[in-house]
C-alpha atoms as a PDB file:
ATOM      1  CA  UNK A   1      10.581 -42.464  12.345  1.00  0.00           C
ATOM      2  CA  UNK A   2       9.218 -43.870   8.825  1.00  0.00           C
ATOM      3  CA  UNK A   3       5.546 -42.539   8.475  1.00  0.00           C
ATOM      4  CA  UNK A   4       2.775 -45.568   9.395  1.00  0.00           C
ATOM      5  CA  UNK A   5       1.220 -47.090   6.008  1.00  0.00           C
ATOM      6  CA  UNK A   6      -2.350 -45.865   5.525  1.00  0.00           C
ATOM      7  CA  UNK A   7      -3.829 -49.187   5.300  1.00  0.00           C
ATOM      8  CA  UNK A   8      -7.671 -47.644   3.795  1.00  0.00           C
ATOM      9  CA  UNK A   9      -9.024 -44.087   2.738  1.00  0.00           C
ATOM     10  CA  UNK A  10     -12.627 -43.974   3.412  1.00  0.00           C
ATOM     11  CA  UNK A  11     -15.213 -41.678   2.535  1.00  0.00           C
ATOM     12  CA  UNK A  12     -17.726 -41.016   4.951  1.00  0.00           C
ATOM     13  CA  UNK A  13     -21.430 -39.846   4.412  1.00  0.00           C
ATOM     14  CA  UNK A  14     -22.964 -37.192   7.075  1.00  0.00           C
ATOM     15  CA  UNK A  15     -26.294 -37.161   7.388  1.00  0.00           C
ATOM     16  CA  UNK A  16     -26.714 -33.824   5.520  1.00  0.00           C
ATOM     17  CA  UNK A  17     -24.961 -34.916   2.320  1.00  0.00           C
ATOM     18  CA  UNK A  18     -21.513 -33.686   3.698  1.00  0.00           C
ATOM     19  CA  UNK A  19     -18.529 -36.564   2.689  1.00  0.00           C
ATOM     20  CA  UNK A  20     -15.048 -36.417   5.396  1.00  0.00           C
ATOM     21  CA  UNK A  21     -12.201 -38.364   5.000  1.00  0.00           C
ATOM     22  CA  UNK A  22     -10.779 -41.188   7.311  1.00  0.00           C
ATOM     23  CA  UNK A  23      -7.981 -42.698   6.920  1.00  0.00           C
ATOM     24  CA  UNK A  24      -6.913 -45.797   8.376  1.00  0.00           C
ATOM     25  CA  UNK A  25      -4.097 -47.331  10.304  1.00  0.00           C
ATOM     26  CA  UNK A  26      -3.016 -50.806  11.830  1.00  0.00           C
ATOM     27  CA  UNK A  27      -4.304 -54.372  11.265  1.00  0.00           C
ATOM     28  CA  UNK A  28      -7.753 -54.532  10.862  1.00  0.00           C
ATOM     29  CA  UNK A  29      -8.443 -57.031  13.515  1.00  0.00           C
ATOM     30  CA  UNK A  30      -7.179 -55.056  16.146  1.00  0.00           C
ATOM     31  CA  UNK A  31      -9.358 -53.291  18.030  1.00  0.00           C
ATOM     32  CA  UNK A  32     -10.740 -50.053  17.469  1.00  0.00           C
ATOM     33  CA  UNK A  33      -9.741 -46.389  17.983  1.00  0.00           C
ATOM     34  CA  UNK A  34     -11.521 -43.109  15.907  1.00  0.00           C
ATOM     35  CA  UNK A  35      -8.563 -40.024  16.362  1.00  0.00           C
ATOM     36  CA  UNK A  36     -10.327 -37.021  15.842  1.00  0.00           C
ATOM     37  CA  UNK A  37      -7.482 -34.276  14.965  1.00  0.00           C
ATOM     38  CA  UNK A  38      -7.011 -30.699  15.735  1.00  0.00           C
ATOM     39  CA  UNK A  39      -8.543 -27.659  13.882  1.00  0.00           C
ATOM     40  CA  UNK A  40      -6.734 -28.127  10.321  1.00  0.00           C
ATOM     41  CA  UNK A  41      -4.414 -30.570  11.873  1.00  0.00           C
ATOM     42  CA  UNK A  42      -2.596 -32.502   9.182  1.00  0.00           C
ATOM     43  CA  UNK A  43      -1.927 -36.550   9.669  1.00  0.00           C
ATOM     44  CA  UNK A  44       2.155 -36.174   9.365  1.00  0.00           C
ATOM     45  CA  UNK A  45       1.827 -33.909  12.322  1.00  0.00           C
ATOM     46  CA  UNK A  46       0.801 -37.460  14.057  1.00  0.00           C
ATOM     47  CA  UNK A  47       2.633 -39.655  12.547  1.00  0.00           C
ATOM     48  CA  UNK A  48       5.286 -40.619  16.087  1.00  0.00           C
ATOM     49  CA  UNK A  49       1.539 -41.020  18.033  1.00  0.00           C
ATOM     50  CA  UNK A  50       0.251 -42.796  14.595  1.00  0.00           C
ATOM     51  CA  UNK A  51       2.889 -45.713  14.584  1.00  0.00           C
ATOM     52  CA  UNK A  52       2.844 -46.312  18.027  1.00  0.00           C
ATOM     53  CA  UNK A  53      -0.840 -46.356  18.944  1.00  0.00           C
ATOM     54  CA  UNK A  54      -1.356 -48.569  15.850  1.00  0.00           C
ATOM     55  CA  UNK A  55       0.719 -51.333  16.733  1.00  0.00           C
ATOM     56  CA  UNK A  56      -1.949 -52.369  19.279  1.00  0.00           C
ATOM     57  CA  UNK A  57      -5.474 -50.712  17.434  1.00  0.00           C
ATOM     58  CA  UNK A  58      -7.204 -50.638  14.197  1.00  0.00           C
ATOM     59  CA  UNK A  59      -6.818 -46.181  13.987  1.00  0.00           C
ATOM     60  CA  UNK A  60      -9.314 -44.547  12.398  1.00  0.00           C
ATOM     61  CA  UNK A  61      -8.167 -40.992  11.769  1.00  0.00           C
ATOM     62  CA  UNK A  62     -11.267 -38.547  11.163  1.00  0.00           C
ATOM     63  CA  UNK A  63     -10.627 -35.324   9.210  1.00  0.00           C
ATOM     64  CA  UNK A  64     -13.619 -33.095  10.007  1.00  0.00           C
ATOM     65  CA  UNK A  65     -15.354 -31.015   8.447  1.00  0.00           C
ATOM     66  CA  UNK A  66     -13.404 -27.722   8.517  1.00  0.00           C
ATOM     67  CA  UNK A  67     -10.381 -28.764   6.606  1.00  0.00           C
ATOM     68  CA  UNK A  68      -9.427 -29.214   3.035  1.00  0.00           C
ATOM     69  CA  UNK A  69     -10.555 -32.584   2.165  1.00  0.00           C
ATOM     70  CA  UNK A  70     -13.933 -32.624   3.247  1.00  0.00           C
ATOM     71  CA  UNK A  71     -17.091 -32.612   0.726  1.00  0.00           C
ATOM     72  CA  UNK A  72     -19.622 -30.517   1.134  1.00  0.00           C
ATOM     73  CA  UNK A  73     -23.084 -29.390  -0.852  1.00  0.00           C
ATOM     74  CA  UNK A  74     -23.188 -25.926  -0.821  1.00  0.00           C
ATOM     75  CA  UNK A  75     -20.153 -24.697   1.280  1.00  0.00           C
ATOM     76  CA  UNK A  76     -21.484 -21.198   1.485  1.00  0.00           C
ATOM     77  CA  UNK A  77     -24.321 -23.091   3.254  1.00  0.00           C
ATOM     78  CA  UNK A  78     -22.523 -25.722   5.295  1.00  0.00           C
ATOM     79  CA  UNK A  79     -23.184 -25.747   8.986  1.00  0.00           C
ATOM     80  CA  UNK A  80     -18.799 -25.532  10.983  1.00  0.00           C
ATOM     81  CA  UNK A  81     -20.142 -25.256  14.612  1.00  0.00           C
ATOM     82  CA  UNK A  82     -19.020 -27.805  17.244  1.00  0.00           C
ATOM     83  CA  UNK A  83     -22.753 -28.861  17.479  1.00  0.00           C
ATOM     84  CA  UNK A  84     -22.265 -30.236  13.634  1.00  0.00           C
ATOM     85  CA  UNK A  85     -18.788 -31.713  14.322  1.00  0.00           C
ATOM     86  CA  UNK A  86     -20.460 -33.512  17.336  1.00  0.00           C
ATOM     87  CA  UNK A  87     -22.944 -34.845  15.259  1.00  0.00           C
ATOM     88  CA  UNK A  88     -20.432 -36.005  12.457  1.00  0.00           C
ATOM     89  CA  UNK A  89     -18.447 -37.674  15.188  1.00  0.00           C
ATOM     90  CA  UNK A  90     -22.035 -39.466  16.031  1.00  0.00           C
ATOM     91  CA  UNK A  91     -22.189 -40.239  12.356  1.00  0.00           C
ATOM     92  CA  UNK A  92     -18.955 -41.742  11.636  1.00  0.00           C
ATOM     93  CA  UNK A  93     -18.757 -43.880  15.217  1.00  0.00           C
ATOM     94  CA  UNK A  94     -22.044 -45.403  13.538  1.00  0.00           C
ATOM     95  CA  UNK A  95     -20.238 -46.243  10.321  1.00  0.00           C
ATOM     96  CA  UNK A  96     -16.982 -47.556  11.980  1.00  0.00           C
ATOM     97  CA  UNK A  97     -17.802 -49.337  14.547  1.00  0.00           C
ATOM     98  CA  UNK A  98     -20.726 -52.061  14.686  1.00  0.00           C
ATOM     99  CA  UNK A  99     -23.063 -51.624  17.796  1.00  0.00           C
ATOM    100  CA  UNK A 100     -22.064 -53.705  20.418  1.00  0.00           C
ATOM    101  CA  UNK A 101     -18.374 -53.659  20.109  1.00  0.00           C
ATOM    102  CA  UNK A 102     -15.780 -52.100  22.368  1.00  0.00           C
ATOM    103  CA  UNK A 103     -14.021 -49.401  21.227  1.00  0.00           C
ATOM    104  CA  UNK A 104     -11.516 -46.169  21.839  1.00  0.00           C
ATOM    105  CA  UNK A 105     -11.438 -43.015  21.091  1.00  0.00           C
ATOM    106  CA  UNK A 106      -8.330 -40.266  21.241  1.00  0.00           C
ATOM    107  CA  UNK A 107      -8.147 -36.190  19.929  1.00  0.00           C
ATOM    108  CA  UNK A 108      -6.214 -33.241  19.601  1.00  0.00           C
ATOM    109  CA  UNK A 109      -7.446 -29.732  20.567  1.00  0.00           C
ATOM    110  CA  UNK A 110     -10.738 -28.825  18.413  1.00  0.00           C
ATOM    111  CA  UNK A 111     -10.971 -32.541  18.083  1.00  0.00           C
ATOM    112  CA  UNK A 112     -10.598 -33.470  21.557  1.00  0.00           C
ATOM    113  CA  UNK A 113     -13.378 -30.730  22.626  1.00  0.00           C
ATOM    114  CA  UNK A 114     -15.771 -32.142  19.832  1.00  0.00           C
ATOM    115  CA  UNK A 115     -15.178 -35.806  21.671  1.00  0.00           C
ATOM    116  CA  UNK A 116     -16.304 -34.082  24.878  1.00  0.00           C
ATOM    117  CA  UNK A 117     -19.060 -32.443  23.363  1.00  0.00           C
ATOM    118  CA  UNK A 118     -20.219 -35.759  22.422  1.00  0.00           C
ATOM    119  CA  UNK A 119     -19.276 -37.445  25.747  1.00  0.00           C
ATOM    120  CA  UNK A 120     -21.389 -34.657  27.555  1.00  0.00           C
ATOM    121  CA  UNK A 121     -24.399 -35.368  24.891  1.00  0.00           C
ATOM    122  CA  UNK A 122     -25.321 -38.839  26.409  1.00  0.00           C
ATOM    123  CA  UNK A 123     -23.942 -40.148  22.975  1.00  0.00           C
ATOM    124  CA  UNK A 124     -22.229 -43.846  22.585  1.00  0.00           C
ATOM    125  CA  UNK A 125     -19.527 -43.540  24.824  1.00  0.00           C
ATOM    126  CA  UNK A 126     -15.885 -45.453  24.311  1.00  0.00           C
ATOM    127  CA  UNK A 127     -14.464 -47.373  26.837  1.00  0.00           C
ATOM    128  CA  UNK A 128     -11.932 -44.841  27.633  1.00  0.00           C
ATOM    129  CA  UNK A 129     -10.389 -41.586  25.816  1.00  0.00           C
ATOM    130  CA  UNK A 130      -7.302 -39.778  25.646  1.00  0.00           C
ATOM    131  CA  UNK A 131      -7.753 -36.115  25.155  1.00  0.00           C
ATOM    132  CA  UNK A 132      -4.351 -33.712  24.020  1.00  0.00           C
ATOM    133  CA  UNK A 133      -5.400 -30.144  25.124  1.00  0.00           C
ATOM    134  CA  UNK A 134      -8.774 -29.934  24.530  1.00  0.00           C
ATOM    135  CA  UNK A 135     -10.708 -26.168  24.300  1.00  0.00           C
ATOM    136  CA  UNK A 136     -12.619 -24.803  26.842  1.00  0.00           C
ATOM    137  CA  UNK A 137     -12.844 -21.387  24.394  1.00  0.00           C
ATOM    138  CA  UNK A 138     -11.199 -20.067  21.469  1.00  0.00           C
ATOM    139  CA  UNK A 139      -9.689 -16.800  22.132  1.00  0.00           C
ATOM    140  CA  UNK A 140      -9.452 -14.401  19.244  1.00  0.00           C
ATOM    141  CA  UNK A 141      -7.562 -10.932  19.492  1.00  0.00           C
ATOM    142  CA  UNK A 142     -10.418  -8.372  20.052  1.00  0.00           C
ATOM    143  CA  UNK A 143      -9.652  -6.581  16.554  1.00  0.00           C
ATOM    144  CA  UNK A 144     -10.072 -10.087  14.720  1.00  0.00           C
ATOM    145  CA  UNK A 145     -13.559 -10.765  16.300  1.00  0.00           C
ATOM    146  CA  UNK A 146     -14.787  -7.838  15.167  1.00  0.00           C
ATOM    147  CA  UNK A 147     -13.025  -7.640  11.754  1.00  0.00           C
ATOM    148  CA  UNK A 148     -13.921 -11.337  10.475  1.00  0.00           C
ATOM    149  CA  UNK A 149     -17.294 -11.450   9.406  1.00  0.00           C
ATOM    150  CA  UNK A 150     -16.294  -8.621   7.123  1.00  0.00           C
ATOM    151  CA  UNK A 151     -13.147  -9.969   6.078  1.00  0.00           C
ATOM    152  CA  UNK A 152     -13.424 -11.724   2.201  1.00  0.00           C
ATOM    153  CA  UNK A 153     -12.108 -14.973   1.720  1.00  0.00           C
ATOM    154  CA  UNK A 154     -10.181 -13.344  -1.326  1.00  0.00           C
ATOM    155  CA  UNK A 155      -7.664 -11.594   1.282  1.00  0.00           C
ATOM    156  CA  UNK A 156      -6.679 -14.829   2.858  1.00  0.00           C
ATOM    157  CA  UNK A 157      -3.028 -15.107   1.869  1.00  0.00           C
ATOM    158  CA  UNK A 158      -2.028 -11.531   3.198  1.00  0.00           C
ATOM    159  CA  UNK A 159      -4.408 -12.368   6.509  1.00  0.00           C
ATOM    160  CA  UNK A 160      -2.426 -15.888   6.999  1.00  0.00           C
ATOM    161  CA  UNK A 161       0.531 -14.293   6.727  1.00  0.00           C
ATOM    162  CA  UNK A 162      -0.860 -11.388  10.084  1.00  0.00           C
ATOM    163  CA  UNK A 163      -2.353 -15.032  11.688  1.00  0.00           C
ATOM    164  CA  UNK A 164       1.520 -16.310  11.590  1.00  0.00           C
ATOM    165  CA  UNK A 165       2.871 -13.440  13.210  1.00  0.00           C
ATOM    166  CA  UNK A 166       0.242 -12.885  15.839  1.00  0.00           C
ATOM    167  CA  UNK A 167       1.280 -16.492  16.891  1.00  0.00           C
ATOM    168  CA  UNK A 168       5.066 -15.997  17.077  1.00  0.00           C
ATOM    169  CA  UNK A 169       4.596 -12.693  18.498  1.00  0.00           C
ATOM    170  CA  UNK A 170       1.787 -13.974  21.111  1.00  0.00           C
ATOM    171  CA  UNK A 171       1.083 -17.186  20.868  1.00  0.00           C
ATOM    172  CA  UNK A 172       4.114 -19.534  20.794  1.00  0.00           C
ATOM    173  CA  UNK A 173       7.009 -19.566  21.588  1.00  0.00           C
ATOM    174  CA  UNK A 174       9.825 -20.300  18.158  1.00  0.00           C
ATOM    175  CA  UNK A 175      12.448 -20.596  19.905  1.00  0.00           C
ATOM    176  CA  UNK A 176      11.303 -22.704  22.765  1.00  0.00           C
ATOM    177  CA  UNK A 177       9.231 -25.169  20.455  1.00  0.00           C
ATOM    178  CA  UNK A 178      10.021 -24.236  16.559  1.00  0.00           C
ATOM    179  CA  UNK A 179       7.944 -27.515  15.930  1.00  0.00           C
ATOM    180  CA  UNK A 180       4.656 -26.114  17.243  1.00  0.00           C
ATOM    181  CA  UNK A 181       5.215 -23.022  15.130  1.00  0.00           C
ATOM    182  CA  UNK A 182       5.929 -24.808  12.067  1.00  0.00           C
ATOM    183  CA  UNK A 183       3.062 -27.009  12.421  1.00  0.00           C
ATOM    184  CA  UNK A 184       0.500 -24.508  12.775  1.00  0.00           C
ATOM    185  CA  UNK A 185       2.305 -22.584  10.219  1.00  0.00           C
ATOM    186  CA  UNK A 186       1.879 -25.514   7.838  1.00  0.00           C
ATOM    187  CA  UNK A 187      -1.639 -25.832   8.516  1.00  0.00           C
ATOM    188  CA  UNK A 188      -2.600 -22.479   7.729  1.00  0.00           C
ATOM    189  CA  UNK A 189      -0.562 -22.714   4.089  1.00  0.00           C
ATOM    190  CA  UNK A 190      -2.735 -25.678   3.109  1.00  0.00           C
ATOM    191  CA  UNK A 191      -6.286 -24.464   4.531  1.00  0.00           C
ATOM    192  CA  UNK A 192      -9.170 -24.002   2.536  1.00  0.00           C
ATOM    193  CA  UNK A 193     -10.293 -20.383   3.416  1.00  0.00           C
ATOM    194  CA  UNK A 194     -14.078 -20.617   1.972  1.00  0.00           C
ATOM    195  CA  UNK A 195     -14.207 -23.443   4.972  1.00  0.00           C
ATOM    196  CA  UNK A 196     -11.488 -21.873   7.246  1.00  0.00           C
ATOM    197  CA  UNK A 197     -14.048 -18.738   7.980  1.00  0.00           C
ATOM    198  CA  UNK A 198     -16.892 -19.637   8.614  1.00  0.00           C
ATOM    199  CA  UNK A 199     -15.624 -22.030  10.595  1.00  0.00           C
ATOM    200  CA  UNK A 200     -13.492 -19.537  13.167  1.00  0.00           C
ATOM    201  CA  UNK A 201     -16.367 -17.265  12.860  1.00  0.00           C
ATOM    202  CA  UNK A 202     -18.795 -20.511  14.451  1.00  0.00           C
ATOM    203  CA  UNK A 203     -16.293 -21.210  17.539  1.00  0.00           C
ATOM    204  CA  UNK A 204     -15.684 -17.798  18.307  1.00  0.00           C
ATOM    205  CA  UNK A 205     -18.051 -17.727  20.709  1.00  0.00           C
ATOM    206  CA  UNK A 206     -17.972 -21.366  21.703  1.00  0.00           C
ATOM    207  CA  UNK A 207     -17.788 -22.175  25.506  1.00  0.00           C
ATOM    208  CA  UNK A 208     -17.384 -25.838  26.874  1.00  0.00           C
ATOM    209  CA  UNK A 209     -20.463 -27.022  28.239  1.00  0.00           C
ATOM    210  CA  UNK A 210     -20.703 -28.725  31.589  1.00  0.00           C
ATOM    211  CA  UNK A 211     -18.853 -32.470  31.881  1.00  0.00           C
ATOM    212  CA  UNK A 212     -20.415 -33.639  35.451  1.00  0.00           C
ATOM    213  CA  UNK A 213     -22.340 -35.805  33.533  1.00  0.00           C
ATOM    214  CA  UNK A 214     -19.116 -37.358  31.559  1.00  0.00           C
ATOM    215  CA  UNK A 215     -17.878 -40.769  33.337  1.00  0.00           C
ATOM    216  CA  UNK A 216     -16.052 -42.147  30.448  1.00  0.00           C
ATOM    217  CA  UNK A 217     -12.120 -42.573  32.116  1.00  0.00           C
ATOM    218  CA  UNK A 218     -10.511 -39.919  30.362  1.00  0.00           C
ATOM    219  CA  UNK A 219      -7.011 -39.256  30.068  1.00  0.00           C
ATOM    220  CA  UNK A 220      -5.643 -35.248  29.368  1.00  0.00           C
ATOM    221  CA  UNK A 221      -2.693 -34.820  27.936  1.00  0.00           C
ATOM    222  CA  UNK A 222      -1.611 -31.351  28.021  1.00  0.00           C
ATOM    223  CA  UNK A 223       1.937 -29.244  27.447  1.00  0.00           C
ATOM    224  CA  UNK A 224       3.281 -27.286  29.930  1.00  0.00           C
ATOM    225  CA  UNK A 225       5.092 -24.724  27.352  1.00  0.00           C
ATOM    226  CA  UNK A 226       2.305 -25.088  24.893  1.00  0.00           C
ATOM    227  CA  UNK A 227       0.677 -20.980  25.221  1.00  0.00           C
ATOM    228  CA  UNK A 228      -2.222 -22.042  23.049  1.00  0.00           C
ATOM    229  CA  UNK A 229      -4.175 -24.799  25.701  1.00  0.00           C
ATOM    230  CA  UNK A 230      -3.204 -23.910  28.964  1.00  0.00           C
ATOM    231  CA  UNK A 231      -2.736 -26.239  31.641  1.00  0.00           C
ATOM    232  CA  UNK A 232      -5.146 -24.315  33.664  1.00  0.00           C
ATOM    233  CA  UNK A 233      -8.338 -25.208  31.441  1.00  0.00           C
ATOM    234  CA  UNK A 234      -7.395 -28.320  31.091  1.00  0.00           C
ATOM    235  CA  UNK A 235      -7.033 -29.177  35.274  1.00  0.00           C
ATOM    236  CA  UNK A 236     -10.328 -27.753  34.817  1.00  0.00           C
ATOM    237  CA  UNK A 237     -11.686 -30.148  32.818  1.00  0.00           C
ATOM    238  CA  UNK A 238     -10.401 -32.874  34.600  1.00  0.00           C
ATOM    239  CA  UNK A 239     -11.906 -31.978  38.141  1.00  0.00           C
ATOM    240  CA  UNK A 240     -15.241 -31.842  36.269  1.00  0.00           C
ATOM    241  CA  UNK A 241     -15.532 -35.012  35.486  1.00  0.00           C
ATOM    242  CA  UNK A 242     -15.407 -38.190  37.665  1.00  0.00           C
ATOM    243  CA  UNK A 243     -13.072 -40.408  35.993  1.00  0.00           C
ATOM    244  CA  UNK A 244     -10.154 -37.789  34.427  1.00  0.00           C
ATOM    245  CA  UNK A 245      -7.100 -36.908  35.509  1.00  0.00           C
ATOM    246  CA  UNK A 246      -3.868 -34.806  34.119  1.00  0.00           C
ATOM    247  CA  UNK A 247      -0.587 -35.823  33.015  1.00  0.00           C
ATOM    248  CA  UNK A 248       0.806 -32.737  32.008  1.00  0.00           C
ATOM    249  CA  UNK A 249       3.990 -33.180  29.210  1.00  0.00           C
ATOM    250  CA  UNK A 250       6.923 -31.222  28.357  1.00  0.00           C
ATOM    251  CA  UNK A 251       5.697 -29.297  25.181  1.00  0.00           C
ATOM    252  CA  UNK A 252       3.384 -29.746  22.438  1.00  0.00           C
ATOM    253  CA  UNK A 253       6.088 -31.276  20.871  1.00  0.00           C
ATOM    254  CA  UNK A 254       5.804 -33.841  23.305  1.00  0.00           C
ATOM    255  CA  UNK A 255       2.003 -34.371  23.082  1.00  0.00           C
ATOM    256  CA  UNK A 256       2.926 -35.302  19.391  1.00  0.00           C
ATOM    257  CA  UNK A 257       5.664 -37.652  20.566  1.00  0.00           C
ATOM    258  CA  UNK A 258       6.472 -41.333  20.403  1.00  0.00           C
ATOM    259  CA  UNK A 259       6.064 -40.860  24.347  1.00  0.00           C
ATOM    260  CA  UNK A 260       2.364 -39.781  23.816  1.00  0.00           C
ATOM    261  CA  UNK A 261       1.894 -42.632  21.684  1.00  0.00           C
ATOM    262  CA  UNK A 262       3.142 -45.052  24.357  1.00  0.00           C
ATOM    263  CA  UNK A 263       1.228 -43.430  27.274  1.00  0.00           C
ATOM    264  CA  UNK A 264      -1.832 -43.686  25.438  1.00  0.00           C
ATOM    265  CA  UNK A 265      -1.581 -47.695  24.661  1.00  0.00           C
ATOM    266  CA  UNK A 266      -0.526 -47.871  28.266  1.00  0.00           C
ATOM    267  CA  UNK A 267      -3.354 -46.231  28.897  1.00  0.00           C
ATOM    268  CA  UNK A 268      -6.049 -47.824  27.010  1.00  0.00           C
ATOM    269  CA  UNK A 269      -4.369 -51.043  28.415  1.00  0.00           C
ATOM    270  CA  UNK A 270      -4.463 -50.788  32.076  1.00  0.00           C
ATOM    271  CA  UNK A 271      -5.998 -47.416  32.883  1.00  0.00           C
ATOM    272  CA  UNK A 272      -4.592 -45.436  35.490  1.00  0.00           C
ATOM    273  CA  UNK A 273      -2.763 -48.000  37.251  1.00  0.00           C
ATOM    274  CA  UNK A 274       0.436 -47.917  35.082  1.00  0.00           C
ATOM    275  CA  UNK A 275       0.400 -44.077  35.505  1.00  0.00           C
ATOM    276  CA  UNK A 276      -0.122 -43.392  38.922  1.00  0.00           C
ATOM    277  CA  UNK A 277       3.437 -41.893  39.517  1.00  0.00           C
ATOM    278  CA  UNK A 278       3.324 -39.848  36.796  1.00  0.00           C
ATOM    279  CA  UNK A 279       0.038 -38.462  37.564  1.00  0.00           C
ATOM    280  CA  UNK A 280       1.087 -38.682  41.404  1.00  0.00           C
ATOM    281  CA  UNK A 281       4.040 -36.100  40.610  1.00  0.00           C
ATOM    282  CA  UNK A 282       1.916 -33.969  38.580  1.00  0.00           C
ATOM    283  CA  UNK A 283      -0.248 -33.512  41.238  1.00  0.00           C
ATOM    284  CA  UNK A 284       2.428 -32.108  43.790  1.00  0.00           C
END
């Protein structure tokens, strides 16, 4: 599939002097949708969801704060919690999309959490979301929580490498879905490490707060082979909140699929209604 055109690149202004870059996708009188991505996700690892979603929504694609292309102050200084990317995600909803109009929002692991963060904040909800394996907790190997604070950013190219085998050898699964390997793998060559630490170092005690409160309909998206976001935490998530469900995929290959794509405009379309077998046979 040819990748979608990036119609705009905007540069966004948080309201501690950070800058993050959005780019965007579709016609710009469709209407709305902010995609917040995964924890260093890169956009060609969305570009099947991309070129569907787009052909019915303006897409703006947020890169937070964590990963190479953001601009920050004083970096040594900069603030990587889910608190902050909850608040950028308050920032840049602000700047996108003018009060009073409808709009949609969709994300991917740490960016899917960060939308439910916000949704369980009382902040300026969507009409509806799609959520791909969201976090309830980031689970680090008990040697890594306790060596990373002392670890210096210098080392990062030999500790990337130990990163990409702790995921083939406990993680993922390479031969089952070589895609989700060589994503992750992909994402961890092009990281910036000075924002890459402090970062893992601020979620590695994270826990997902409570989502009674959340009555956005919201759609979770989750693979059934994908190791990394179990389907467990995510049927979790759903039963906490009024208005989700669970339409459990193939793979995390499929979450980044054309399919995805399509079940999200369907989705955003109709709601449930269009799904109800699916989510019927997941349910049995």
């Amino acid at each position: 599939m040819p990748e979608p055109t990036i119609r705009a690149e905007h540069w966004l202004s948080m309201d501690d002097g950070a800058s993050l870059r959005v780019l965007e996708f579709g016609e710009p009188s469709a209407p709305p949708l902010i995609f917040v991505a995964g924890w260093l996700s890169l956009p060609r690892g969305w570009t099947e969801v991309i070129a569907e979603v787009c052909r019915d929504y303006r897409l703006f694609y947020l890169e937070t704060r964590e990963k190479a292309s953001s601009r920050l102050r004083a970096e040594h200084a900069a603030d990587f919690s889910v608190e902050r990317l909850r608040l950028d995600l308050v920032n840049a909803v602000a700047a996108l999309v003018p009060a009073g109009q409808h709009f949609r929002m969709a994300g991917s692991s740490l960016g899917a959490t960060v939308i439910l963060e916000y949704l369980a904040a009382g902040c300026r909800p969507p009409d509806s979301a799609v959520l791909i394996a969201p976090n309830r907790e980031y689970r680090y190997p008990a040697w890594f929580r306790i060596a990373l604070p002392y670890l210096p950013v210098a080392i990062y190219p030999v500790l990337r490498e130990v990163i990409k085998f702790y995921l083939r050898r406990f993680r993922l699964d390479p031969q089952q879905d070589p895609e989700q390997y060589a994503k992750y793998a992909a994402t961890l060559d092009c990281a910036d490490p000075h924002k890459l630490k402090p970062n893992a170092i601020s979620l590695m005690h994270y826990q997902l707060p409570a989502l009674g409160n959340v009555n956005t309909p919201i759609l979770i998206l989750g693979g059934a082979a994908d190791k990394l976001h179990g389907l467990d935490d995510l049927r979790w998530m759903a039963e906490q909140m009024p208005q989700a469900r669970l339409l459990p995929m193939a793979s995390n290959k499929a979450t980044h699929s054309a399919q995805a794509g399509m079940t999200m405009r369907r989705f955003f379309a109709q709601g449930f209604s269009q799904l109800t077998p699916q989510l019927d046979e997941a349910q049995r």
